[in-house]
N, C-alpha and C. Protein backbone atom coordinates (compact mmCIF):
# COMPACT_ATOMS: atom_id res chain seq x y z
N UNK A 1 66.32 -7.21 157.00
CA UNK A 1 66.60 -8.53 157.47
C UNK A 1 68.07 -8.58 157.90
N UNK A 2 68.74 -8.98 158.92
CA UNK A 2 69.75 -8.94 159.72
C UNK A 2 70.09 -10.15 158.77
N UNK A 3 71.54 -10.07 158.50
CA UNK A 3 73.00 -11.24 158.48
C UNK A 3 72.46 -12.71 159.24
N UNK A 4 72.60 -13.75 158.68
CA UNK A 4 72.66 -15.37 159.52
C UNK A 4 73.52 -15.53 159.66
N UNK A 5 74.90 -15.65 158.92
CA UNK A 5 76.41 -15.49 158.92
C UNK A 5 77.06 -14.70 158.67
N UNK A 6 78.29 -15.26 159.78
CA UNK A 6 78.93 -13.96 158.88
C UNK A 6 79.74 -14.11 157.55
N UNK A 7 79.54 -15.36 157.08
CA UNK A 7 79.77 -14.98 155.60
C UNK A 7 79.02 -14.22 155.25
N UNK A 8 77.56 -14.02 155.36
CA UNK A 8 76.37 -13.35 154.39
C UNK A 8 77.04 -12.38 154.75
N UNK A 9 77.35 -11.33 156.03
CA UNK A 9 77.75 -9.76 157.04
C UNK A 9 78.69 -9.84 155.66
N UNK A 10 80.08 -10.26 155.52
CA UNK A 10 80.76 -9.92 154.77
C UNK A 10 80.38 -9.87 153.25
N UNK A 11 79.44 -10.11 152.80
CA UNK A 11 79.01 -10.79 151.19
C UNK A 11 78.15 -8.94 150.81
N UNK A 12 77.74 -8.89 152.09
CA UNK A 12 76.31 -7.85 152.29
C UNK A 12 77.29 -6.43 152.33
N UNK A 13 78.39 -6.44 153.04
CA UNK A 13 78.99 -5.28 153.51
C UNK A 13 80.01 -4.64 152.10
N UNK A 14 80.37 -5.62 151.41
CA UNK A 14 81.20 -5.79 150.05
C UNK A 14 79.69 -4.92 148.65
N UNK A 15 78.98 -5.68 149.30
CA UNK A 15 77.35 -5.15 148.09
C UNK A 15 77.32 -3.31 149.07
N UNK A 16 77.37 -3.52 149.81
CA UNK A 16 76.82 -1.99 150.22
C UNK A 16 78.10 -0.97 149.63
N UNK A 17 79.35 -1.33 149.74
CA UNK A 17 80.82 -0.89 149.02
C UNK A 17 80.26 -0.51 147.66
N UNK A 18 79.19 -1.72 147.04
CA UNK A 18 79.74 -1.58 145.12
C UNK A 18 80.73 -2.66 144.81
N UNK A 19 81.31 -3.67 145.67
CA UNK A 19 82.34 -4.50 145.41
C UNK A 19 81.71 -5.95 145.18
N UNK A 20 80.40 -5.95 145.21
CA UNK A 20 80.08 -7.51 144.76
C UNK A 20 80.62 -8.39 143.50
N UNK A 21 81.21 -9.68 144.15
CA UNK A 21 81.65 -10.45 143.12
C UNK A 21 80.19 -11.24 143.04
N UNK A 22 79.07 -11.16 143.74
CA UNK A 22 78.07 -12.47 143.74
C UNK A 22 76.85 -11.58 142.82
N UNK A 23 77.06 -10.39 141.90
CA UNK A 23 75.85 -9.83 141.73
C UNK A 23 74.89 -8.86 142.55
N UNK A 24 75.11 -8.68 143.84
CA UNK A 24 74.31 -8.57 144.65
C UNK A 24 74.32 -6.92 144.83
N UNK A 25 72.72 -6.49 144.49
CA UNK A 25 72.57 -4.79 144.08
C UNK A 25 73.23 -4.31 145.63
N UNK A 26 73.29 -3.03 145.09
CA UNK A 26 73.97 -1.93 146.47
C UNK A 26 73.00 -1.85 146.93
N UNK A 27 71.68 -1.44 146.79
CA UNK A 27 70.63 -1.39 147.54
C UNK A 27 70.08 -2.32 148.61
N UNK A 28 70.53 -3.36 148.26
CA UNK A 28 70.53 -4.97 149.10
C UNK A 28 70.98 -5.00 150.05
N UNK A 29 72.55 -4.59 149.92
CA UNK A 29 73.64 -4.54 150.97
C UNK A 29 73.31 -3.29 151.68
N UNK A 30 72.87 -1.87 151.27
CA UNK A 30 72.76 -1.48 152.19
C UNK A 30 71.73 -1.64 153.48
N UNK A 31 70.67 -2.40 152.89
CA UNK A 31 69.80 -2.83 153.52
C UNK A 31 69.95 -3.70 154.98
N UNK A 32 71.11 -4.98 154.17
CA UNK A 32 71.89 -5.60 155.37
C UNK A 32 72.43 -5.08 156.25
N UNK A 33 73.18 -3.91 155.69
CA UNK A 33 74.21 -3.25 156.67
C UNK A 33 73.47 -2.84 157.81
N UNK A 34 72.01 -1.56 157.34
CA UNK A 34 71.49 -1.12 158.23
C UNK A 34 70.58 -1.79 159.43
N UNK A 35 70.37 -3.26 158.87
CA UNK A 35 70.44 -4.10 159.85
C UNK A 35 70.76 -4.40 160.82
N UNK A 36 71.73 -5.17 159.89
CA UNK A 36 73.06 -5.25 161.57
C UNK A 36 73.26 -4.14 162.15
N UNK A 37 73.55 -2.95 161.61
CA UNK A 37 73.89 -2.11 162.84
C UNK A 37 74.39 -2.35 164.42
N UNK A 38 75.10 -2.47 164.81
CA UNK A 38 75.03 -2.79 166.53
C UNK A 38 75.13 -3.81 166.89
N UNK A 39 75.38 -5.00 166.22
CA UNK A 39 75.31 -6.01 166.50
C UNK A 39 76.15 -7.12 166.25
N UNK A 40 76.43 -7.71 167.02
CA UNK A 40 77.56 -8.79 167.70
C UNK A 40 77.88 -9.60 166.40
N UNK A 41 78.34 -9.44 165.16
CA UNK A 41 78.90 -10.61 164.33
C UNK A 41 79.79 -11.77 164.51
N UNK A 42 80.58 -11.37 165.32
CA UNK A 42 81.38 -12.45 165.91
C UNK A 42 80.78 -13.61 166.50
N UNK A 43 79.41 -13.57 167.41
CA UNK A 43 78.77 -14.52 167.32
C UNK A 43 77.97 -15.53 166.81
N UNK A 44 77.76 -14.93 165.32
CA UNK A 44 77.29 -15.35 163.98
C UNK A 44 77.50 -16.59 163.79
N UNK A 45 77.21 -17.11 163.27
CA UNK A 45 77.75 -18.88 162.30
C UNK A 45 78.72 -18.68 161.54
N UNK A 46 79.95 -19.11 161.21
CA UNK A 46 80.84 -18.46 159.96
C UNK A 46 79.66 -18.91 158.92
N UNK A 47 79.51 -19.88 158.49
CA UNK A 47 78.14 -20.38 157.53
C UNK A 47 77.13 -20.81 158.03
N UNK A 48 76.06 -20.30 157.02
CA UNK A 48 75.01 -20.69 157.39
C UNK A 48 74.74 -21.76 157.48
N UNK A 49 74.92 -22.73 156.22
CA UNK A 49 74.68 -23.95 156.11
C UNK A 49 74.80 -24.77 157.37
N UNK A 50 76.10 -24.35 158.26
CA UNK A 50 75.75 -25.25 159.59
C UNK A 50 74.22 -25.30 160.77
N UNK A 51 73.89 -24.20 160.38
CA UNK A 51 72.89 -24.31 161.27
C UNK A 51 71.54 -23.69 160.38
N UNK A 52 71.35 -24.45 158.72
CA UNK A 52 70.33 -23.89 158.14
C UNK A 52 69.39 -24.47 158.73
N UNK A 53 69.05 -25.93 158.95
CA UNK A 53 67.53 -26.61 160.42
C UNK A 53 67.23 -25.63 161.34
N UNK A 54 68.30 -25.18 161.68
CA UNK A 54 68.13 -24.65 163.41
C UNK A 54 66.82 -23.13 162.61
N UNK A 55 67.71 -22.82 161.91
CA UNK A 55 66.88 -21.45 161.33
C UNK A 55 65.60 -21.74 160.76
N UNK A 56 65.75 -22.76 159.79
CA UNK A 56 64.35 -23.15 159.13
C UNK A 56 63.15 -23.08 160.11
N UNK A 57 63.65 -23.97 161.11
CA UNK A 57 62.57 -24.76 162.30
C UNK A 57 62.35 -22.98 163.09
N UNK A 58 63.09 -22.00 163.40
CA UNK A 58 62.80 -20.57 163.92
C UNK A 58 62.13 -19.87 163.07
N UNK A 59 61.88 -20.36 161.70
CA UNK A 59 61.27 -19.52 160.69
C UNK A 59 61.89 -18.15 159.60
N UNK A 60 63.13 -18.17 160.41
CA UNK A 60 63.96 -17.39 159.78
C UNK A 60 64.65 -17.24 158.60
N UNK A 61 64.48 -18.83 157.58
CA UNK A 61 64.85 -18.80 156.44
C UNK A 61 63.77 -19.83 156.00
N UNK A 62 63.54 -19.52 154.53
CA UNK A 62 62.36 -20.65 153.95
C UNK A 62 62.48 -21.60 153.28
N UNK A 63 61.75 -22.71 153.13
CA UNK A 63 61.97 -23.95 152.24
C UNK A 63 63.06 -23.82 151.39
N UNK A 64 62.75 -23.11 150.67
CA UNK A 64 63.51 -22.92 149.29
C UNK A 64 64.91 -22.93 149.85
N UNK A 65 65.01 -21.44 150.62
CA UNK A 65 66.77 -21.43 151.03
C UNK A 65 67.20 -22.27 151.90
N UNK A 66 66.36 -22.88 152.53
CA UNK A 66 66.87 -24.31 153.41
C UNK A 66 67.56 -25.30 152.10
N UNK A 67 67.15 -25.74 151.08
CA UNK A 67 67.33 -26.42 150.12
C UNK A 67 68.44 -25.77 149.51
N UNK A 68 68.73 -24.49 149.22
CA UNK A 68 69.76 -23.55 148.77
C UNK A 68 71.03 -23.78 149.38
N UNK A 69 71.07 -23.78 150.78
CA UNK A 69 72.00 -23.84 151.45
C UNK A 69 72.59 -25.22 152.33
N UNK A 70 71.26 -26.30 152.22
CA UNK A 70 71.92 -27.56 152.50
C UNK A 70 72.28 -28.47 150.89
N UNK A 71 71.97 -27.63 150.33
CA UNK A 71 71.92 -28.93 148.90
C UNK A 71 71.00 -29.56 148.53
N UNK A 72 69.91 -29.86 149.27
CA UNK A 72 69.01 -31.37 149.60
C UNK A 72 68.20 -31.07 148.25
């Protein structure tokens, strides 16, 4: 599963290091990493939360983390 932000790119790239402050296994991050691969982060969302609707409604994130990441 590819990065939504690039907070997550940076959260994911720190887990693939071994440097997670959030818990998050190395196996996870490397997963992210090999994801992204190749691909444009700079155009990313800095957060997700700004555009968690836009994603929900594309299917790209689910109930739950829609709720995770707006608060609601």
């Amino acid at each position: 599963m590819p990065s939504v932000s690039q907070a997550q790119n940076a959260a994911m790239h720190a887990a693939a290091e071994g440097k997670s402050n959030l818990d998050i296994p190395k196996s996870v991050g490397k997963e992210f990493v090999k994801a992204d691969h190749g691909k444009k982060i700079g155009k990313l969302p800095k957060h997700a939360h700004h555009h968690a609707r836009k994603l929900h409604k594309r299917g790209v994130i689910s109930d739950s983390a829609l709720k995770a990441m707006t608060g609601e």
